[in-house]
Protein backbone atom coordinates (compact mmCIF):
# COMPACT_ATOMS: atom_id res chain seq x y z
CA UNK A 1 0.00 0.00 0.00
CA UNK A 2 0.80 3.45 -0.76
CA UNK A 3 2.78 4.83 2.35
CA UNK A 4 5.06 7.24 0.84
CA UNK A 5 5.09 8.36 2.12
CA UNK A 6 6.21 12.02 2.16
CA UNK A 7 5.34 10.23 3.00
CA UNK A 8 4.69 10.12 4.93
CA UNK A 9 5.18 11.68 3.61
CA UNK A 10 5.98 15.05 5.63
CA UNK A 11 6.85 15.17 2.10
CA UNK A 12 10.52 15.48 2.56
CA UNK A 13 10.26 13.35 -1.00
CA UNK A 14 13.94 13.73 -2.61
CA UNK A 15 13.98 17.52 -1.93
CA UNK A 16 16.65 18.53 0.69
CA UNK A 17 16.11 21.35 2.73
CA UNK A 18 17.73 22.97 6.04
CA UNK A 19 15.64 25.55 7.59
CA UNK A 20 16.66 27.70 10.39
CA UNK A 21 15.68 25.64 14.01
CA UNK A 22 13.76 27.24 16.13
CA UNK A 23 13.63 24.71 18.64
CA UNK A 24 16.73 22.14 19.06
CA UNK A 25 16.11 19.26 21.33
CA UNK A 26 18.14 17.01 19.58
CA UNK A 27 21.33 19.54 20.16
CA UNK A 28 23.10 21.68 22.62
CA UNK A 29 21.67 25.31 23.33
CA UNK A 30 24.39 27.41 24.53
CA UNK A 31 22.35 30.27 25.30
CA UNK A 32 19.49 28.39 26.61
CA UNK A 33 16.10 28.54 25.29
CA UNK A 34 13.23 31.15 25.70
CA UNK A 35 9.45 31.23 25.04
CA UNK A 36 8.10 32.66 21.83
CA UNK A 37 6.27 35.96 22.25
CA UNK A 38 2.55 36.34 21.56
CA UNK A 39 3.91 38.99 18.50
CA UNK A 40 6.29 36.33 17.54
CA UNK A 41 3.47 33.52 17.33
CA UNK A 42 1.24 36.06 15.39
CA UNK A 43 3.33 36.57 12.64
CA UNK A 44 4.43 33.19 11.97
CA UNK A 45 0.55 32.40 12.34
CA UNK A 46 -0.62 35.20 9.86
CA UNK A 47 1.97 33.40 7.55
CA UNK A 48 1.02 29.84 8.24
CA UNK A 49 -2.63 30.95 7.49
CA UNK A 50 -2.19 32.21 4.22
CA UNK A 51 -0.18 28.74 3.41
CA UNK A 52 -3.01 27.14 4.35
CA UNK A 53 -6.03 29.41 2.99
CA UNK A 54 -3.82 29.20 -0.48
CA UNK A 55 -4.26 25.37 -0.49
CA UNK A 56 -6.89 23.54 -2.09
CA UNK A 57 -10.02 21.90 -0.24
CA UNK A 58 -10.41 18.51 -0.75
CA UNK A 59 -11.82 17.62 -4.23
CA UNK A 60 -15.07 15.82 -4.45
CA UNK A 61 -14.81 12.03 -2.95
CA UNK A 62 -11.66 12.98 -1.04
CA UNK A 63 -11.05 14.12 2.19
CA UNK A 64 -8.15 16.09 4.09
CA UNK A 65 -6.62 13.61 6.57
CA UNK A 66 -5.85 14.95 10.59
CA UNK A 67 -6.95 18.49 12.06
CA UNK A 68 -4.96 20.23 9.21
CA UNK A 69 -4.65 22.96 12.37
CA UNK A 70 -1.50 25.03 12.08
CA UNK A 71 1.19 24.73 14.79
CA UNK A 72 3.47 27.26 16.04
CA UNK A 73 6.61 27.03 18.25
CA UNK A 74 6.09 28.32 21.85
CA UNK A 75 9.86 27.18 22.86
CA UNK A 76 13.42 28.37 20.75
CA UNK A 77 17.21 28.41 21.24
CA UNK A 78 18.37 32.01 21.88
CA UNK A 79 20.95 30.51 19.54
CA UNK A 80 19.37 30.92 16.39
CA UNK A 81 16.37 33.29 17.26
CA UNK A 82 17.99 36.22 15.26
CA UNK A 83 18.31 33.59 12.07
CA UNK A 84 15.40 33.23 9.75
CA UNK A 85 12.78 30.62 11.22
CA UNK A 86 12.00 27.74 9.64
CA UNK A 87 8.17 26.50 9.33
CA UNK A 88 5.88 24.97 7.54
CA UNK A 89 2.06 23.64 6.67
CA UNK A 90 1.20 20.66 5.65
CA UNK A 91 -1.74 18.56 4.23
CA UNK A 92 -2.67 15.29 2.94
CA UNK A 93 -5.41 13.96 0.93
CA UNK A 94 -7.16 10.67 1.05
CA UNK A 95 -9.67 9.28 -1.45
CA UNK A 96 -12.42 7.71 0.37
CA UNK A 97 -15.51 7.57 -2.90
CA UNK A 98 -14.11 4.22 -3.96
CA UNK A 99 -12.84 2.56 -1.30
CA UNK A 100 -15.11 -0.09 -0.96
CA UNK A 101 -13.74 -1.02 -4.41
CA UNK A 102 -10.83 -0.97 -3.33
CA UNK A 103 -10.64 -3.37 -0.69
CA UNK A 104 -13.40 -5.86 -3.02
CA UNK A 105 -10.15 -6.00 -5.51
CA UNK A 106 -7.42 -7.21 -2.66
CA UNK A 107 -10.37 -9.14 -1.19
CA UNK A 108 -10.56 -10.97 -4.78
CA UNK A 109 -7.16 -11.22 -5.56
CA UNK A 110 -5.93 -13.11 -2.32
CA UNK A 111 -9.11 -14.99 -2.81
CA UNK A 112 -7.77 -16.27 -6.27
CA UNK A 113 -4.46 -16.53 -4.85
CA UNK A 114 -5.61 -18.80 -1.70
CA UNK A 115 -7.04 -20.78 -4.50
CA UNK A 116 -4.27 -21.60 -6.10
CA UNK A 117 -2.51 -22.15 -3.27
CA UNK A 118 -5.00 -24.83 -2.63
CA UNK A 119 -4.27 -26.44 -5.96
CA UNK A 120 -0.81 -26.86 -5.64
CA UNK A 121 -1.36 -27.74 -1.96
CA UNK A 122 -1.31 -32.09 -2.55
CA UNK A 123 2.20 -31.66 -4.51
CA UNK A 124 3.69 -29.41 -2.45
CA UNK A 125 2.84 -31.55 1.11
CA UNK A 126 3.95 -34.74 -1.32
CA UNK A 127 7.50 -32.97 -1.98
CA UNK A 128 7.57 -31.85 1.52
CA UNK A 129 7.13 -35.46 2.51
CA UNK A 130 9.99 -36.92 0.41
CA UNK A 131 12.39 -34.35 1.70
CA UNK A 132 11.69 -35.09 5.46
CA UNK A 133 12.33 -39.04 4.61
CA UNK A 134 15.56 -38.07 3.00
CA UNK A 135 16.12 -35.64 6.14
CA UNK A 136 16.02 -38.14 8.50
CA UNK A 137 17.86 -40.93 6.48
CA UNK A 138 20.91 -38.44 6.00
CA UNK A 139 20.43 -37.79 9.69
CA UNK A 140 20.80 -41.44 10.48
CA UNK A 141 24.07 -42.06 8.41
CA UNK A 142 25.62 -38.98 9.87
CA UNK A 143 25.43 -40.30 13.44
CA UNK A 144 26.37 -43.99 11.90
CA UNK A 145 29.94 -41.83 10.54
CA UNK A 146 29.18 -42.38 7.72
CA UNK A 147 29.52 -38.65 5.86
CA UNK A 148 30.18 -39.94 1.94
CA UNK A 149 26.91 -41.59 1.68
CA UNK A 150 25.22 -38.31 3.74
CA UNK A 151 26.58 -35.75 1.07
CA UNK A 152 25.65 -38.32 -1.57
CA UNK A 153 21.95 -37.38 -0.67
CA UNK A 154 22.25 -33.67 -0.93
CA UNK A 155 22.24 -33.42 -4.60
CA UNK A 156 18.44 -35.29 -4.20
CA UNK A 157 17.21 -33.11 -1.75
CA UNK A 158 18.64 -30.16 -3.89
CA UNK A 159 16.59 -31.82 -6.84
CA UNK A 160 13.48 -31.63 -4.70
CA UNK A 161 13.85 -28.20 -3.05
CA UNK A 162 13.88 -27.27 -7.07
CA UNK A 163 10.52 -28.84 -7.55
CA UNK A 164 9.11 -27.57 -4.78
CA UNK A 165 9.88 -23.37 -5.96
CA UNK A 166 8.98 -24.85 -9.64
CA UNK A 167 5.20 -25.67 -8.24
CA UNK A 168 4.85 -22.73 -5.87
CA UNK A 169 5.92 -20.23 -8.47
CA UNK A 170 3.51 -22.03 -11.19
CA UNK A 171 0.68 -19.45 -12.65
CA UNK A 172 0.89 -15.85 -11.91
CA UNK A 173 -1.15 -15.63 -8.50
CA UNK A 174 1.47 -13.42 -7.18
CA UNK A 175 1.74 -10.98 -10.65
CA UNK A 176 -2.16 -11.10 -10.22
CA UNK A 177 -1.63 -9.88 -6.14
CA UNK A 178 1.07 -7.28 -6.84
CA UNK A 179 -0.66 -5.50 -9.80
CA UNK A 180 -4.15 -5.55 -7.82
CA UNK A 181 -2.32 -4.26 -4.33
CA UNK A 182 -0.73 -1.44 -6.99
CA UNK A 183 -4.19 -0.71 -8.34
CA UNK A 184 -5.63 -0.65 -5.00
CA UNK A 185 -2.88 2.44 -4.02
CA UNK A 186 -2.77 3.64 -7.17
CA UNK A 187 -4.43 7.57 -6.93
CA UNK A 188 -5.35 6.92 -3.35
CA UNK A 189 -2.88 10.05 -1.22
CA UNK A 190 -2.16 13.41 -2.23
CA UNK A 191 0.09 15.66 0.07
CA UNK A 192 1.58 19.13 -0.26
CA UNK A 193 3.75 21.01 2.04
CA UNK A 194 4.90 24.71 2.12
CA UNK A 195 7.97 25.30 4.28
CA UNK A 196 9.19 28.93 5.09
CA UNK A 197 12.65 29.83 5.13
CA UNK A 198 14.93 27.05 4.14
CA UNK A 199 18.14 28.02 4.07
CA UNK A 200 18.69 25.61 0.52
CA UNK A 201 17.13 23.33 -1.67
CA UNK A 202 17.68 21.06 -3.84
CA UNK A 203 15.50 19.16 -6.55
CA UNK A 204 15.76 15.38 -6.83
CA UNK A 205 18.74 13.62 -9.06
CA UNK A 206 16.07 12.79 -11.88
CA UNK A 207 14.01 16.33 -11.49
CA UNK A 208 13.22 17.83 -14.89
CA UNK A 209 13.19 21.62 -14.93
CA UNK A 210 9.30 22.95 -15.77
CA UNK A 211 7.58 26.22 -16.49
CA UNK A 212 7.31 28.41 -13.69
CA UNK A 213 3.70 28.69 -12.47
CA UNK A 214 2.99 32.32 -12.37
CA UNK A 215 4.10 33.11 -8.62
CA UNK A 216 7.05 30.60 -8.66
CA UNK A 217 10.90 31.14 -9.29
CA UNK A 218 11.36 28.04 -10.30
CA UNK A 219 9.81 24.70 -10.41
CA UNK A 220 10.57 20.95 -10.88
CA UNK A 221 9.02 17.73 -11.95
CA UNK A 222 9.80 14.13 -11.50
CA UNK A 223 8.54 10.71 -10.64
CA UNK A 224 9.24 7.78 -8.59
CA UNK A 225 7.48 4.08 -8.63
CA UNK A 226 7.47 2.19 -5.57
CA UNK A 227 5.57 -1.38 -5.44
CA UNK A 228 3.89 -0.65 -8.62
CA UNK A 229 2.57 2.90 -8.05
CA UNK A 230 3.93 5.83 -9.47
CA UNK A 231 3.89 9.17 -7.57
CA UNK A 232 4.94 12.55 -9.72
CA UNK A 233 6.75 15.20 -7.45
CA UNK A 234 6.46 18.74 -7.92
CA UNK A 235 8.42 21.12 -6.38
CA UNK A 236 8.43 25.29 -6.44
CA UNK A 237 10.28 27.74 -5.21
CA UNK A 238 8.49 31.06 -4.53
CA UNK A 239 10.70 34.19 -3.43
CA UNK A 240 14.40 35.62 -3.91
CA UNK A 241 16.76 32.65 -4.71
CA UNK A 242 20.34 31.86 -5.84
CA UNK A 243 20.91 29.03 -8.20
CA UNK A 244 24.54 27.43 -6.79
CA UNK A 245 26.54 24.09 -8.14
CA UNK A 246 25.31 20.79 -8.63
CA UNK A 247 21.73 22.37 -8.96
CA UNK A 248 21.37 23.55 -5.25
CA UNK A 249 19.36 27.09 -4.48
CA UNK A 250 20.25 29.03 -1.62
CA UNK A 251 17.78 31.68 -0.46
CA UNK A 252 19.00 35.19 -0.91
CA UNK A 253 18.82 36.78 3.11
CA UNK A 254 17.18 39.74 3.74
CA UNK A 255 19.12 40.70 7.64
CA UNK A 256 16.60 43.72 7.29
CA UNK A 257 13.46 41.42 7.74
CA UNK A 258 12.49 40.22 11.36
CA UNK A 259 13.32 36.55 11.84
CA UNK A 260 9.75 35.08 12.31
CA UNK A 261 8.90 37.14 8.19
CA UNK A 262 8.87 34.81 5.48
CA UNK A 263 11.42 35.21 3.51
CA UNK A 264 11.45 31.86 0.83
CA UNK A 265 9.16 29.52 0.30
CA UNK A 266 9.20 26.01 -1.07
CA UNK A 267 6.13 24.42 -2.03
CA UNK A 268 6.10 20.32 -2.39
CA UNK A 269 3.27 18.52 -3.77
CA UNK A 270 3.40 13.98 -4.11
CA UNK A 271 0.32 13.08 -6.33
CA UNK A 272 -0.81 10.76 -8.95
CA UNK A 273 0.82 11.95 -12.10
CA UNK A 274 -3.05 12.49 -14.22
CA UNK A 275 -3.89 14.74 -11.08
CA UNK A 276 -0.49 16.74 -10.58
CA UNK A 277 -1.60 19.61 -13.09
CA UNK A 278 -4.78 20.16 -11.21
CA UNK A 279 -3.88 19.97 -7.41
CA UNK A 280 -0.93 22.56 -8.51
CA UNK A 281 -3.00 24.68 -10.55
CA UNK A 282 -5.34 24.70 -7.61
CA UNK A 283 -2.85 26.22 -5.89
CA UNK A 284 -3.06 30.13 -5.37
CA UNK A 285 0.93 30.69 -5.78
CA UNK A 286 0.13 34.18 -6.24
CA UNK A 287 -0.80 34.48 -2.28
CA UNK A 288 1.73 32.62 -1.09
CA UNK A 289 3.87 34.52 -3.77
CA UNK A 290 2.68 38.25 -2.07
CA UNK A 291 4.00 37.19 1.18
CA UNK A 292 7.66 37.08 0.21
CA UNK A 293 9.73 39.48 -1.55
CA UNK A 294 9.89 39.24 -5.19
């Protein structure tokens, strides 16, 4: 089943970031940490809202999976409070119109393959028998000393365990179970995730470079297959950025801006490649776009 997960997809996909911490507990704080102040949670909120009022609603037959609530950091290390912050919204999508379907083709395809099973059951237990008699007999002439005439028997029980893989992989149960477990995922989860402030980027090995949506300075394409589904990637980059070697942007700073402002945005989106153009062009870049400088 589809877990990608962004999967889980916090959607960290192939795109590398590193945004500013706000909070380190997996790190030393020299200068100890503080609470955020009620200004400081408001503007990160204000921008966290827009992320979120600039996403789509779920389309028809889908819903939007957990509270989708924004969160905001009320603890930070004094180290890097005068650093850009680094957050981010995210949301995922779940189909739900056809999931009764769904589960009536894995239902029917581990019935057929428990049937075939069944079929090959007699040969298998009569191969199974064999082996154990030749099991035991090698035992038996091992404790009599007698190791030539045990090794003699392993090219018959070699001969066997070859019969045995030749009946269980007869037919094409397991194609039939793979393709209708990929069929089953296939279109099921859609996630996107805007993150504020990373200090770089960088678009996965096999990205393809694609048209700017009007809001974006830059934007990148690409897919990846795992158990039989295939998930397109799209990722955007929305503010003041510096392409750098081996196809890496680095944000351009702004010292003049206050840390919690939003300086860069990247946008991710994981999605069945037929529904990519619409869950992106369902995005209003052009908000998220206005709260950054340009």
């Amino acid at each position: 089943m589809q877990s990608h997960k962004f999967v889980a997809m916090t959607l960290c996909v192939a795109a590398t970031l590193a945004a500013a911490p706000i909070a380190r507990s997996d790190g030393p704080c020299n200068k100890g940490f503080r609470d955020s102040t009620p200004a400081e949670r408001a503007a990160v909120t204000a921008v966290l809202q827009a992320a979120k009022n600039a996403l789509p609603p779920a389309p028809t037959g889908w819903v939007i999976v957990g509270d989708d609530q924004i969160s905001v950091a009320r603890s930070l290390c004094r180290d890097y409070e005068g650093a850009p912050w680094g957050y981010d919204f995210n949301r995922h999508y779940q189909r739900v119109d056809d999931q009764e379907a769904r589960n009536k083709m894995i239902a029917d395809a581990a019935a057929a393959s428990a049937a075939a099973f069944k079929q090959k059951q007699p040969r298998l237990d009569a191969i199974r028998a064999k082996n154990e008699v030749l099991a035991k007999k090698q035992v038996a002439l091992v404790e009599k000393g007698d190791m030539a005439g045990a090794t003699a028997l392993n090219e018959e029980i070699a001969r066997l365990q070859e019969q045995y893989k030749k009946v269980i992989d007869e037919g094409d149960s397991d194609t039939q179970m793979a393709a209708s477990l990929a069929e089953a995922s296939r279109d099921q989860h859609m996630y996107i995730t805007v993150v504020v402030n990373s200090n770089q980027v960088r678009p996965d090995n096999d990205a393809t470079v694609m048209p700017p949506p009007a809001g974006a300075r830059a934007a990148y394409r690409w897919s990846n297959t795992q158990d039989g589904v295939t998930e397109d990637h799209v990722l955007m980059l929305l503010g003041q950025w510096r392409p750098m070697a081996d196809n890496v942007w680095k944000r351009v700073l702004h010292p003049e801006m206050a840390p919690t402002a939003a300086q860069v945005m990247t946008i991710k989106v994981a999605a069945d490649p037929g529904r990519m153009a619409g869950i992106v062009g369902a995005i209003n870049l052009r908000a998220l776009a206005s709260k950054v400088p340009n």
